[in-house]
Protein backbone atom coordinates (compact mmCIF):
# COMPACT_ATOMS: atom_id res chain seq x y z
CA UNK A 1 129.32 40.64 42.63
CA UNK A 2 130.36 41.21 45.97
CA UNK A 3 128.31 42.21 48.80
CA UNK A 4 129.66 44.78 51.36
CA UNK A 5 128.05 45.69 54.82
CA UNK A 6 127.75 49.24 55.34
CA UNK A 7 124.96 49.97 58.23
CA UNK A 8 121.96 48.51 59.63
CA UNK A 9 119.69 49.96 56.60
CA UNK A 10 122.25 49.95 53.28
CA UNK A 11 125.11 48.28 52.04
CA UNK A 12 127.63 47.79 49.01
CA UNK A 13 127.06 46.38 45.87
CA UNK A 14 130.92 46.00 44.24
CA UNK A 15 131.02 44.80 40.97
CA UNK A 16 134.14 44.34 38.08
CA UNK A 17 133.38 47.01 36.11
CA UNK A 18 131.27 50.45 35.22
CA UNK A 19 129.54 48.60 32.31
CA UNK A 20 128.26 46.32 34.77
CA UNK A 21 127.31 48.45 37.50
CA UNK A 22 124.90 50.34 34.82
CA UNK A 23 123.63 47.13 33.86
CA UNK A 24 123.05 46.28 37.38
CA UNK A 25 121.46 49.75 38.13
CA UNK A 26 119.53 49.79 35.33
CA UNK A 27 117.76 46.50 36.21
CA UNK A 28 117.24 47.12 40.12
CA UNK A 29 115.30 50.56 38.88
CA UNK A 30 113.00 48.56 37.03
CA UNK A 31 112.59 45.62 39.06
CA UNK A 32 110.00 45.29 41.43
CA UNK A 33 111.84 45.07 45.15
CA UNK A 34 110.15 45.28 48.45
CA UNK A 35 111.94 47.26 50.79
CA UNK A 36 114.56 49.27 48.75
CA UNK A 37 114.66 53.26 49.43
CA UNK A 38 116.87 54.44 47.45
CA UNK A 39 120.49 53.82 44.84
CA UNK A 40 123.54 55.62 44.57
CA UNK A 41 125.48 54.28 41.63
CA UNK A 42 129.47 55.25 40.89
CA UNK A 43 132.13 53.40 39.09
CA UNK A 44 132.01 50.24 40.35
CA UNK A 45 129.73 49.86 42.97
CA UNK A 46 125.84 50.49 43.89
CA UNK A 47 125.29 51.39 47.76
CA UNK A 48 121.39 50.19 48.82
CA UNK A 49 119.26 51.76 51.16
CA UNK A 50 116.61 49.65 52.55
CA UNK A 51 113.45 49.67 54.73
CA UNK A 52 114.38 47.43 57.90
CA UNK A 53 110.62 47.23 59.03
CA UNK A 54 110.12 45.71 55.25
CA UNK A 55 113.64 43.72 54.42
CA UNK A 56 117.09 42.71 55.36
CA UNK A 57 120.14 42.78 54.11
CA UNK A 58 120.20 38.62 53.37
CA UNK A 59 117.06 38.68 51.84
CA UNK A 60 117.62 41.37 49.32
CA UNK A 61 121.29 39.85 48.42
CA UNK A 62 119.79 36.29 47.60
CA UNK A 63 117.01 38.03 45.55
CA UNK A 64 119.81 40.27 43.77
CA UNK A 65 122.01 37.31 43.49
CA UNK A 66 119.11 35.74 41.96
CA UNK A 67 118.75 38.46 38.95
CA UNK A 68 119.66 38.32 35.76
CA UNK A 69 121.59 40.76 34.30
CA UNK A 70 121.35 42.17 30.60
CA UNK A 71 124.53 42.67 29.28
CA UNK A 72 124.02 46.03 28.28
CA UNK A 73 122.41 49.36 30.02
CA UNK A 74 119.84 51.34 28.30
CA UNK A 75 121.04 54.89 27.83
CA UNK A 76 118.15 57.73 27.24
CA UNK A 77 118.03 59.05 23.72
CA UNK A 78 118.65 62.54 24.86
CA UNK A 79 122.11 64.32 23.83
CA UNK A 80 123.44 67.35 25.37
CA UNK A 81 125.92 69.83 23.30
CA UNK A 82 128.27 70.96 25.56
CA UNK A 83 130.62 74.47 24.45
CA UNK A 84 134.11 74.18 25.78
CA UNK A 85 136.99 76.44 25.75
CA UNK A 86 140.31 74.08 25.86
CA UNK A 87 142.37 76.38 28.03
CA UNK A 88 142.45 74.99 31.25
CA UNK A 89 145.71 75.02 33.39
CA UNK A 90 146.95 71.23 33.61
CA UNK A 91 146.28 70.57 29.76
CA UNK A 92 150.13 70.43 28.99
CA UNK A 93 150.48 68.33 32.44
CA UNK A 94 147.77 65.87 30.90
CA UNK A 95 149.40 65.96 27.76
CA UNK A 96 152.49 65.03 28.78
CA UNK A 97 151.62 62.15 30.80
CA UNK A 98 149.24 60.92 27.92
CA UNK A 99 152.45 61.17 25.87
CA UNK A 100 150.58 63.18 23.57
CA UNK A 101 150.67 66.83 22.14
CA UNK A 102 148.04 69.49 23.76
CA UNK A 103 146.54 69.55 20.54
CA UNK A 104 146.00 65.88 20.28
CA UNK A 105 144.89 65.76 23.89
CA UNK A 106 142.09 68.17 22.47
CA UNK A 107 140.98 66.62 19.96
CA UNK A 108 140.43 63.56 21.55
CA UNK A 109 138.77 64.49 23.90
CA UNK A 110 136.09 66.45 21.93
CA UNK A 111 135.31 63.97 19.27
CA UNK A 112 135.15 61.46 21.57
CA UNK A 113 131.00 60.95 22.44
CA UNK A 114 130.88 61.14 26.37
CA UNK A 115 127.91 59.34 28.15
CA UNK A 116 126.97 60.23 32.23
CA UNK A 117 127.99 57.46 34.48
CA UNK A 118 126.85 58.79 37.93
CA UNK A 119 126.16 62.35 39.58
CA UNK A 120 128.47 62.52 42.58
CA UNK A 121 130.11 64.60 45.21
CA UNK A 122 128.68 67.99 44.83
CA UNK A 123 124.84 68.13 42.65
CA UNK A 124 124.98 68.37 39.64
CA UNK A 125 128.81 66.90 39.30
CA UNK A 126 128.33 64.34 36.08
CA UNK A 127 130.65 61.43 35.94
CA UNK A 128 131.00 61.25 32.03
CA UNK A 129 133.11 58.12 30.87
CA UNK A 130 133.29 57.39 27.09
CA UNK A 131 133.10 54.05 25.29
CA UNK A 132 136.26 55.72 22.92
CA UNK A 133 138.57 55.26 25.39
CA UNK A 134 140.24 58.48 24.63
CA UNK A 135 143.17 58.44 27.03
CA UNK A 136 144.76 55.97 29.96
CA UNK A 137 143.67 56.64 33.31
CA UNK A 138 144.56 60.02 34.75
CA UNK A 139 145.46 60.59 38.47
CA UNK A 140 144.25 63.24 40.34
CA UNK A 141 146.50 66.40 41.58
CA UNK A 142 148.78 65.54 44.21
CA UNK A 143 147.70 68.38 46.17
CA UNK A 144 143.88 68.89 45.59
CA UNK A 145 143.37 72.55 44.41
CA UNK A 146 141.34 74.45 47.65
CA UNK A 147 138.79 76.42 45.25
CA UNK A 148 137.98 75.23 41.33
CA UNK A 149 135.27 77.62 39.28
CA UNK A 150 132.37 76.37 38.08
CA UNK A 151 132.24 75.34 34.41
CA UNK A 152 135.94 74.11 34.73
CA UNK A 153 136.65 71.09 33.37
CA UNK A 154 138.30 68.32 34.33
CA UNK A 155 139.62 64.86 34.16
CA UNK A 156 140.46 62.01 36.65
CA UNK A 157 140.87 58.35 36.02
CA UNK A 158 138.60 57.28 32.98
CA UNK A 159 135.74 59.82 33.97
CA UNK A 160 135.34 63.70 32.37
CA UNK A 161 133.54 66.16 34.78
CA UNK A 162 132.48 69.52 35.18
CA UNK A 163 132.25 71.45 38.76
CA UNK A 164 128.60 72.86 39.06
CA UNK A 165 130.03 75.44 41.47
CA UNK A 166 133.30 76.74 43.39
CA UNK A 167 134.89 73.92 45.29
CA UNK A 168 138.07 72.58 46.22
CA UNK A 169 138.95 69.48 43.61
CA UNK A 170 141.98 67.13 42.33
CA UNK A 171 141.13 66.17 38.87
CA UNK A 172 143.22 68.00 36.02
CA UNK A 173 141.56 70.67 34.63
CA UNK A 174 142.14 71.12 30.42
CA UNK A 175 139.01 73.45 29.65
CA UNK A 176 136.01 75.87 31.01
CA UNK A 177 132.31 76.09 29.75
CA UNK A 178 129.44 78.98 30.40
CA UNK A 179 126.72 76.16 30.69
CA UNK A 180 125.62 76.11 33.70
CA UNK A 181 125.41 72.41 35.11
CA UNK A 182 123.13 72.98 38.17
CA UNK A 183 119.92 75.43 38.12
CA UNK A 184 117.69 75.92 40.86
CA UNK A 185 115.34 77.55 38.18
CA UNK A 186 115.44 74.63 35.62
CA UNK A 187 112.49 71.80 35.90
CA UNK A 188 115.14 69.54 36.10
CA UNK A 189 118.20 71.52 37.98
CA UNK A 190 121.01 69.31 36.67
CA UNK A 191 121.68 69.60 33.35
CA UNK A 192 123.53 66.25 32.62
CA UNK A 193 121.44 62.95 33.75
CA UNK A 194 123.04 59.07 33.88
CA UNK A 195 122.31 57.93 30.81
CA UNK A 196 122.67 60.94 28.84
CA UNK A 197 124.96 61.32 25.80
CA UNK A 198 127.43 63.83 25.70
CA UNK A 199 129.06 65.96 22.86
CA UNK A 200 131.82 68.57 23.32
CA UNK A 201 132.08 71.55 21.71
CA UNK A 202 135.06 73.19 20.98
CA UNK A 203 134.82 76.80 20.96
CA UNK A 204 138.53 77.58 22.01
CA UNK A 205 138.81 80.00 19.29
CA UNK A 206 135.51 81.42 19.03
CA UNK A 207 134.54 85.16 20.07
CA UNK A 208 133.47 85.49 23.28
CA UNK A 209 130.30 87.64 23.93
CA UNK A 210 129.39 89.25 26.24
CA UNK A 211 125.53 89.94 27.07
CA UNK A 212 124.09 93.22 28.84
CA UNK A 213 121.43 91.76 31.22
CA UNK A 214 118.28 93.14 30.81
CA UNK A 215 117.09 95.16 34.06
CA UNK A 216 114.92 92.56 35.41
CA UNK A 217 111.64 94.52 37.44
CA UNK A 218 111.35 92.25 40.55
CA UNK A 219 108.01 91.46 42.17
CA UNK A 220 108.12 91.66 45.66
CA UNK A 221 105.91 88.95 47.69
CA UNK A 222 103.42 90.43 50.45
CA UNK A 223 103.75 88.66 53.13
CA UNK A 224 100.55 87.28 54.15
CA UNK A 225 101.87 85.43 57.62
CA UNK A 226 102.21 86.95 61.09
CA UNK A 227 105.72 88.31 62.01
CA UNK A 228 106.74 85.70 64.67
CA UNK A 229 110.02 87.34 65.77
CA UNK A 230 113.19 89.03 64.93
CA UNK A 231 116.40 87.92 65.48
CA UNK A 232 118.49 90.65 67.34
CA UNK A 233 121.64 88.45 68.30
CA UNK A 234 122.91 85.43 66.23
CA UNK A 235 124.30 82.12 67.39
CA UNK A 236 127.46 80.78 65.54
CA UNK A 237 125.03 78.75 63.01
CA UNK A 238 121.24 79.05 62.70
CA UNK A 239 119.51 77.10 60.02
CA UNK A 240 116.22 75.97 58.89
CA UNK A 241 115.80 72.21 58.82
CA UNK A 242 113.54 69.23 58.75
CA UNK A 243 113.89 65.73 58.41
CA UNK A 244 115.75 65.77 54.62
CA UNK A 245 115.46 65.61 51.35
CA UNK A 246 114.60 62.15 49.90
CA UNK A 247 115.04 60.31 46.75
CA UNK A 248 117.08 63.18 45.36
CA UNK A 249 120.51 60.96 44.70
CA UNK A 250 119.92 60.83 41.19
CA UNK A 251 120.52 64.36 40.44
CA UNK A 252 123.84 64.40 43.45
CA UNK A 253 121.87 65.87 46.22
CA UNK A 254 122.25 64.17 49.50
CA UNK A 255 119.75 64.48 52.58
CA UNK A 256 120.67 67.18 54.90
CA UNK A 257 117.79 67.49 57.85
CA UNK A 258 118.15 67.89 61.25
CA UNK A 259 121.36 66.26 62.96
CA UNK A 260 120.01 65.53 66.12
CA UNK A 261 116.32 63.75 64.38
CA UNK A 262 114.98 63.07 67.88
CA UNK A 263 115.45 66.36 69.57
CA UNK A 264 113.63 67.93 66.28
CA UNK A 265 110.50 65.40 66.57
CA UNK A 266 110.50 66.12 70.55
CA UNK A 267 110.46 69.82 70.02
CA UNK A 268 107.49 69.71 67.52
CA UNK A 269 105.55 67.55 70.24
CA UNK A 270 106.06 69.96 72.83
CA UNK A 271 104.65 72.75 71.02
CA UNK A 272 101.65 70.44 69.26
CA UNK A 273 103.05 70.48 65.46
CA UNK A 274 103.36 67.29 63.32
CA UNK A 275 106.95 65.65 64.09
CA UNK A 276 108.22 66.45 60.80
CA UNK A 277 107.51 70.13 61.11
CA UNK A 278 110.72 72.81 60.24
CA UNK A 279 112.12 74.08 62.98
CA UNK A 280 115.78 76.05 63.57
CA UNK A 281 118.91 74.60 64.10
CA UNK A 282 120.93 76.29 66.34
CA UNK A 283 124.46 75.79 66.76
CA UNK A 284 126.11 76.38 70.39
CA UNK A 285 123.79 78.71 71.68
CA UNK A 286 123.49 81.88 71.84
CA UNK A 287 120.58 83.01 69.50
CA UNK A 288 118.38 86.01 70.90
CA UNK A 289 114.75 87.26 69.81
CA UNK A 290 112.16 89.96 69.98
CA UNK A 291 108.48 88.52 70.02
CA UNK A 292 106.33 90.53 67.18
CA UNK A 293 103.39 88.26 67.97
CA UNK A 294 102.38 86.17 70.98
CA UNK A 295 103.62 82.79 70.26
CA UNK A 296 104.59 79.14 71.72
CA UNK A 297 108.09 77.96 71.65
CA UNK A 298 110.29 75.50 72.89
CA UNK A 299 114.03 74.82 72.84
CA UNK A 300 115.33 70.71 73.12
CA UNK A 301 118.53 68.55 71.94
CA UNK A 302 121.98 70.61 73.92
CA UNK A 303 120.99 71.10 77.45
CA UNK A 304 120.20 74.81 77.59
CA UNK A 305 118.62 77.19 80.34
CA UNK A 306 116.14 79.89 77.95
CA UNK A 307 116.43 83.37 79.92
CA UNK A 308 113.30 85.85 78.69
CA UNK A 309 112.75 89.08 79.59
CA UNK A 310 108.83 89.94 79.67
CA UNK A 311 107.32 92.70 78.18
CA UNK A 312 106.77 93.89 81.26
CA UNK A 313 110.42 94.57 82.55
CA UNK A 314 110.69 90.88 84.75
CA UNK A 315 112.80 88.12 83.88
CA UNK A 316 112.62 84.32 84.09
CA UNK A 317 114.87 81.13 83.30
CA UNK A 318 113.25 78.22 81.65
CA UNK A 319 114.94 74.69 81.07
CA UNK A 320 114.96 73.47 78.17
CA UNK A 321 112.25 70.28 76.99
CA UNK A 322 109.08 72.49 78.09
CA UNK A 323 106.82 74.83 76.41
CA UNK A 324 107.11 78.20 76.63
CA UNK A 325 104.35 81.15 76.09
CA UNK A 326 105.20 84.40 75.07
CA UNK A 327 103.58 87.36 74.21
CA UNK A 328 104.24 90.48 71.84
CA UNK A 329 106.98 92.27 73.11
CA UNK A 330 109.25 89.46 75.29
CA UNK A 331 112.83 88.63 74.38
CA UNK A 332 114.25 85.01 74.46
CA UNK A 333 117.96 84.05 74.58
CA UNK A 334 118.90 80.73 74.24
CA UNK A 335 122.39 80.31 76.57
CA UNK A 336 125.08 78.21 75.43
CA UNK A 337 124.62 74.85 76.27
CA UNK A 338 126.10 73.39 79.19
CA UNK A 339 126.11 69.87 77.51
CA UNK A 340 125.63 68.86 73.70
CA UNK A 341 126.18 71.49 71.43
CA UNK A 342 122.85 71.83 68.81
CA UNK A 343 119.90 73.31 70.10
CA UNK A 344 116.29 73.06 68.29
CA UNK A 345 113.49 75.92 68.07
CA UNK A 346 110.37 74.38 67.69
CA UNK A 347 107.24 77.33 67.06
CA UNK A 348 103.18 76.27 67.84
CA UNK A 349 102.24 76.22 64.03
CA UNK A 350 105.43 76.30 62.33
CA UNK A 351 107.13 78.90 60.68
CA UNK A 352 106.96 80.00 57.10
CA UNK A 353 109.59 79.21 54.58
CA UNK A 354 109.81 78.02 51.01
CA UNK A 355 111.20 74.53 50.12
CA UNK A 356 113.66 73.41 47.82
CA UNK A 357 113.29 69.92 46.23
CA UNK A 358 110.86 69.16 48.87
CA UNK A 359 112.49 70.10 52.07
CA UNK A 360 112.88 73.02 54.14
CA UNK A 361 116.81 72.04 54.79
CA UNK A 362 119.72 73.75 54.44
CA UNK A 363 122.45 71.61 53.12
CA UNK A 364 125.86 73.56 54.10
CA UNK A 365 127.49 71.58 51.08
CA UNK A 366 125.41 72.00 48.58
CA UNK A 367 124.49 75.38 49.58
CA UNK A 368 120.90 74.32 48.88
CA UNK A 369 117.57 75.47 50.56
CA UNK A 370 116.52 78.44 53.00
CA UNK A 371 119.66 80.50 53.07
CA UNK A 372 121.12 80.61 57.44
CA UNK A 373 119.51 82.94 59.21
CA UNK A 374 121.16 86.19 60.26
CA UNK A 375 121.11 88.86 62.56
CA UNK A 376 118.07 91.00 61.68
CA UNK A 377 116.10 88.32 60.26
CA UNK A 378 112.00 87.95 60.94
CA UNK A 379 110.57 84.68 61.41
CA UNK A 380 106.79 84.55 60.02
CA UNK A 381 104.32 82.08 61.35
CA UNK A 382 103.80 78.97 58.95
CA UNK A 383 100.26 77.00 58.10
CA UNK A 384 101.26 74.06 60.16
CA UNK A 385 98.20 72.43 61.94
CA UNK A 386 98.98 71.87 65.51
CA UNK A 387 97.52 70.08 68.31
CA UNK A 388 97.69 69.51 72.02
CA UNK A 389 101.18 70.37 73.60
CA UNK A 390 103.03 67.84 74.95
CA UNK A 391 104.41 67.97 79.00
CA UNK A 392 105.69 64.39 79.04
CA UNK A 393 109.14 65.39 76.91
CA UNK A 394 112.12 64.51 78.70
CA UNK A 395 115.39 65.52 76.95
CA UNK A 396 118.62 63.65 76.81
CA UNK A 397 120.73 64.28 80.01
CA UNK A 398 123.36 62.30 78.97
CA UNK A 399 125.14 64.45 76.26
CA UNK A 400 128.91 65.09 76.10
CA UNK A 401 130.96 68.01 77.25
CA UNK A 402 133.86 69.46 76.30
CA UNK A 403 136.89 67.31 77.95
CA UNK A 404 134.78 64.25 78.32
CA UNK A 405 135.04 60.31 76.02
CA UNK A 406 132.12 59.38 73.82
CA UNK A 407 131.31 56.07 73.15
CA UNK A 408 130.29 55.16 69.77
CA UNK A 409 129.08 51.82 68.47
CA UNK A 410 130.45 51.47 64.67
CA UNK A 411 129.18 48.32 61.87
CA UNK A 412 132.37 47.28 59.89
CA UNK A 413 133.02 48.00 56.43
CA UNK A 414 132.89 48.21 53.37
CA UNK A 415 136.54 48.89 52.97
CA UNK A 416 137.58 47.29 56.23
CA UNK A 417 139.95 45.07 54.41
CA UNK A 418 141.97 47.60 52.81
CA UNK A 419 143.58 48.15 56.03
CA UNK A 420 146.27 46.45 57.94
CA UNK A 421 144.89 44.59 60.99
CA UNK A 422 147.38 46.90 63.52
CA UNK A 423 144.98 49.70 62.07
CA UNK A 424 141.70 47.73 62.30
CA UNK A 425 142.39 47.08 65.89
CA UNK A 426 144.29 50.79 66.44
CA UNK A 427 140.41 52.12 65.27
CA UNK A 428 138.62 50.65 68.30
CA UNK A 429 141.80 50.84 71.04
CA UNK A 430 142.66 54.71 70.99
CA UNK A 431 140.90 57.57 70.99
CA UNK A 432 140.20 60.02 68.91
CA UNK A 433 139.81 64.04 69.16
CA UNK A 434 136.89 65.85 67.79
CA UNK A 435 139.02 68.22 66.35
CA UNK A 436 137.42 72.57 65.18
CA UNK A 437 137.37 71.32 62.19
CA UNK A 438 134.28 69.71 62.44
CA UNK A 439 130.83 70.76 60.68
CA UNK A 440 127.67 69.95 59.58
CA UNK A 441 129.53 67.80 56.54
CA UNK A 442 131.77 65.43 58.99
CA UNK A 443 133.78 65.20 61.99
CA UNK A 444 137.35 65.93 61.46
CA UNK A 445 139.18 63.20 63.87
CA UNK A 446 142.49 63.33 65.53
CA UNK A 447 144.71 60.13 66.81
CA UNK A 448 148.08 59.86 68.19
CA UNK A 449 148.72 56.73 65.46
CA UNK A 450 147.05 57.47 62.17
CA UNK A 451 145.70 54.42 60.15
CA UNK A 452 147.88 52.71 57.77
CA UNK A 453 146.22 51.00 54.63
CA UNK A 454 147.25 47.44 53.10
CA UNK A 455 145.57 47.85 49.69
CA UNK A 456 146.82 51.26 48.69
CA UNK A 457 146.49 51.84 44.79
CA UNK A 458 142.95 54.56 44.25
CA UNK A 459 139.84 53.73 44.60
CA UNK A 460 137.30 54.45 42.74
CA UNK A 461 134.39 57.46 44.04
CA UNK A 462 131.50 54.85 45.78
CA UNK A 463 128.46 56.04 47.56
CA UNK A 464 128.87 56.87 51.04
CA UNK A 465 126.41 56.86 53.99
CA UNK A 466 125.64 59.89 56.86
CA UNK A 467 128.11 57.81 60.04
CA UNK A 468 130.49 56.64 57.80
CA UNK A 469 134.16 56.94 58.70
CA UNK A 470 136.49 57.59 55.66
CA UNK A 471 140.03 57.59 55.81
CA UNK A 472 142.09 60.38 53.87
CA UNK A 473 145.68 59.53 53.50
CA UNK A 474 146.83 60.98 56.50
CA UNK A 475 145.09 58.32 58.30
CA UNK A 476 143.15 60.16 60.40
CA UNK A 477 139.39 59.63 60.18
CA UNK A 478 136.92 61.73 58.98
CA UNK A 479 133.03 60.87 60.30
CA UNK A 480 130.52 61.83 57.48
CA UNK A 481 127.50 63.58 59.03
CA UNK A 482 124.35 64.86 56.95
CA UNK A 483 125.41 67.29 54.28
CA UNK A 484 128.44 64.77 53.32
CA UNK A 485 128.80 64.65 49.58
CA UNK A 486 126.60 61.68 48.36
CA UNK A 487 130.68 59.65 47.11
CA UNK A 488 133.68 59.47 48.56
CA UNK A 489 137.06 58.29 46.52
CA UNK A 490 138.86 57.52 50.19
CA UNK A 491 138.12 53.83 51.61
CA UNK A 492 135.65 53.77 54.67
CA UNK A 493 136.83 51.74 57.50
CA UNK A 494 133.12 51.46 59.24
CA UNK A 495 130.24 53.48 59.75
CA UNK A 496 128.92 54.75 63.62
CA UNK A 497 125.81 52.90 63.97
CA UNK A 498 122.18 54.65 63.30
CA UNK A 499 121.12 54.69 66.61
CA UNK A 500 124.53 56.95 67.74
CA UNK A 501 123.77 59.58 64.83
CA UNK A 502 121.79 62.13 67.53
CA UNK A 503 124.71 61.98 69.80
CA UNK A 504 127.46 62.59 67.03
CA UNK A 505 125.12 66.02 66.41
CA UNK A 506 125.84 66.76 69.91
CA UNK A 507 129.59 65.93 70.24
CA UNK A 508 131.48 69.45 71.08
CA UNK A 509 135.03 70.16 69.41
CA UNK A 510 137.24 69.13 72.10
CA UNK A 511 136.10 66.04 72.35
CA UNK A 512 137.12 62.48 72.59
CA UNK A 513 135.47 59.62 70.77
CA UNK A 514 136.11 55.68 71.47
CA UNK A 515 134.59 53.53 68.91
CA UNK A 516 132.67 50.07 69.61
CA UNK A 517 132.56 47.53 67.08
CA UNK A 518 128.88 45.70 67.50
CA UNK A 519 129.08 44.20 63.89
CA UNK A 520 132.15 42.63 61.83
CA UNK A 521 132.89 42.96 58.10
CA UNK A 522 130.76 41.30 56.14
CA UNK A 523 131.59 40.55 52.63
CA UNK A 524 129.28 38.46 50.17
CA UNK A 525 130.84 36.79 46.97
CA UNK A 526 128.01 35.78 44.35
CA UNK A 527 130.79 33.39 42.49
């Protein structure tokens, strides 16, 4: 085993083979282990989130280092049927580089028995390798298709998988199925589980049927809460969030929450609601309202004037990092921020909305949780205890503008050494542009010199963390922020350090970042 620093609360678990990793897995989820938060398994590695306040990284390698390890991994008794129609578009493409016929590559593939691995990159997604051994490793498209159906198919190195939705993809697609792999309205909303067993089905021939839906008679929900506001101009992006989803890896759903934590918890304070209270994500400004019902609000995180205009005709700006009352009748409009660029809209009591695997978040990847808000929405008034309001906020004055150099403060690794040492030190001497392509998934980055790699064969997909910076092979870095899928199959150089996540949230396009190494690459051998 090797041991792999990540960031200040997880790191890398590398071991020689899946087998193992599933043995390894297996054993830390039923071992006893102060501290630990949460697992993400993939082929060859397990990344480990811990508690700080509870553990450290030392003590929980000696204690792993200190297991021992069955040689085999329990799998669940359950079996899944799978239908598949073998007519996907690269079949003849994997048959020829398997030096096999199309029909061969078929047949292999569904009498082989096909057991889950890992869930990965989007929820739902099951790594499925099989103890048969059916074919050699197959690469991945070239060129990685921009939009893949759901139900397709496909196959990349060792592993079989099936895309639970639209999304772009590289692995070699050789058949479709109508099961749906992810279900919001399921108990358990992934179909496929690590440990399951697998059978394909091949229905390539059979009929297909098409089913009339029933007209379903919907019941509408009265809405019990008061109507807070309406929203009668938009920002770019306006979303519902709170601090994340936890402990949802296991079925490929990351956290989401709030980018800019702090500014959230300070704009629940202000208004008197627990820290951890939903609030509205607003994305460069811009967002306008009609009160319905007298209410308290305030706006933190980008520095923002709030211009309302009273019910009575007169109009007033308020800074941002203050309560403000309003009554039935005034309009609010958030202005674009003059620094930062993510503003959050805290109401006294909360507002209403429904969760999704126990959070209120929207996670732009997934596409999981309250859908955005959009122009004509109402926002009703939640259940949310609240207390006194809080006057002793003070928001960050220090956050970027367009033109201006960030300074970041980055932990080394886990993949530091797959890069030349020109590149290690080329990460930390130039700068690099926040580029428009930048979201709520990562940070598109821009160099003059792109990064050049010294190990440079695939790698396997390994759990990622929100910070980390993964290299493509253009060499220009991408910076993983919340809704980044939960593995990556690009090295990661380093990571931006937790304590710099707020002020990525707040980093404009336009942009220029210079990163700070505070920790080296660490890299435990357990010989």
């Amino acid at each position: 085993m090797r041991f792999l620093s990540v960031n200040a609360d997880c790191f890398l678990i590398e071991l020689a083979s899946l087998e193992e990793t599933l043995a390894l897995y297996n054993k830390l989820q039923n071992t006893s282990l102060n501290g630990i938060k949460d697992l993400v398994p993939a082929a060859k590695t397990i990344l480990v989130f811990f508690n700080e306040i509870e553990t450290n990284f030392k003590t929980l390698v000696a204690f792993i280092q200190s297991l021992k390890i069955d040689s085999g991994f329990e799998r669940s008794n359950q079996e899944v049927i799978v239908p598949i129609r073998y007519d996907g578009e690269d079949l003849a493409q994997v048959a020829e580089l398997q030096g096999l016929s199309v029909a061969e590559v078929i047949r292999k593939h569904h009498q082989s028995i096909w057991n889950v691995a890992f869930i990965g990159f989007a929820p739902g997604f099951a790594y499925m390798s099989s103890p048969d051994r059916p074919f050699t490793d197959i690469p991945r498209l070239t060129v990685p298709r921009k939009k893949i159906p759901s139900g397709s198919l496909g196959l990349a190195g060792r592993y079989s998988g099936i895309y639970p939705k639209d999304s772009p993809g590289g692995w070699q697609l050789i058949g479709t199925t109508d099961e749906k792999m992810w279900d919001l309205a399921r108990k358990n909303p992934a179909l496929l589980l690590p440990g399951m067993t697998v059978n394909f089905e091949d229905v390539t021939h059979h009929p297909i049927t098409v089913s009339v839906p029933q007209q379903i008679t919907r019941t509408v929900e009265l809405k019990q809460s008061v109507p807070l506001f309406s929203i009668t101009a938009p920002s770019l992006q306006m979303l519902i969030q709170d601090e994340g989803r936890f402990n949802q890896t296991k079925i490929g759903v990351g956290m989401a929450g709030a980018m800019d934590l702090s500014a959230m918890h300070s704009a629940n304070r202000i208004v008197g609601n627990p820290t951890d209270t939903p609030v509205i994500e607003v994305l460069n400004g811009g967002l306008k309202a009609k009160l319905q019902h007298g209410a308290v609000i305030a706006v933190t995180g980008a520095i923002s004037n709030i211009r309302v205009k009273f019910a009575d005709g007169q109009n007033a700006e308020f800074a941002s990092d203050q309560p403000i009352d309003l009554d039935e009748g005034d309009e609010f409009h958030i202005l674009p921020p003059t620094k930062g660029l993510r503003n959050y809209l805290a109401v006294r009591g909360g507002i209403k909305v429904k969760p999704v695997l126990n959070s209120a978040s929207f996670d732009s990847l997934a596409v999981l949780g309250p859908e955005p808000l959009k122009l004509g929405d109402t926002i009703y008034q939640g259940q949310v205890k609240a207390a006194n309001i809080s006057v002793n906020e003070v928001g960050k004055n220090d956050l970027p503008k367009v033109g201006e150099v960030v300074e970041l403060d980055i932990v080394m690794g886990p993949r530091t050494d797959w890069f030349e040492q020109d590149s290690i030190e080329l990460l930390c001497q130039q700068e690099w542009l926040v580029t428009n392509e930048s979201n709520r998934i990562g940070l598109r980055l821009s160099g003059e010199q792109s990064l050049t790699r010294k190990i440079t064969h695939e790698l396997e997909s390994e759990g990622t963390c929100i910070g980390a910076l993964q290299i493509p092979p253009s060499g220009q870095p991408v910076l993983f922020m919340n809704d980044h899928p939960l593995t990556g199959g690009y090295p990661v150089i380093a990571a931006v350090a937790k304590h710099h996540w707020d002020l990525v949230a707040q980093i404009p396009a336009g942009c220029r970042i210079k990163f700070k190494k505070i920790t080296e690459f660490t890299d435990f051998e357990n010989k």
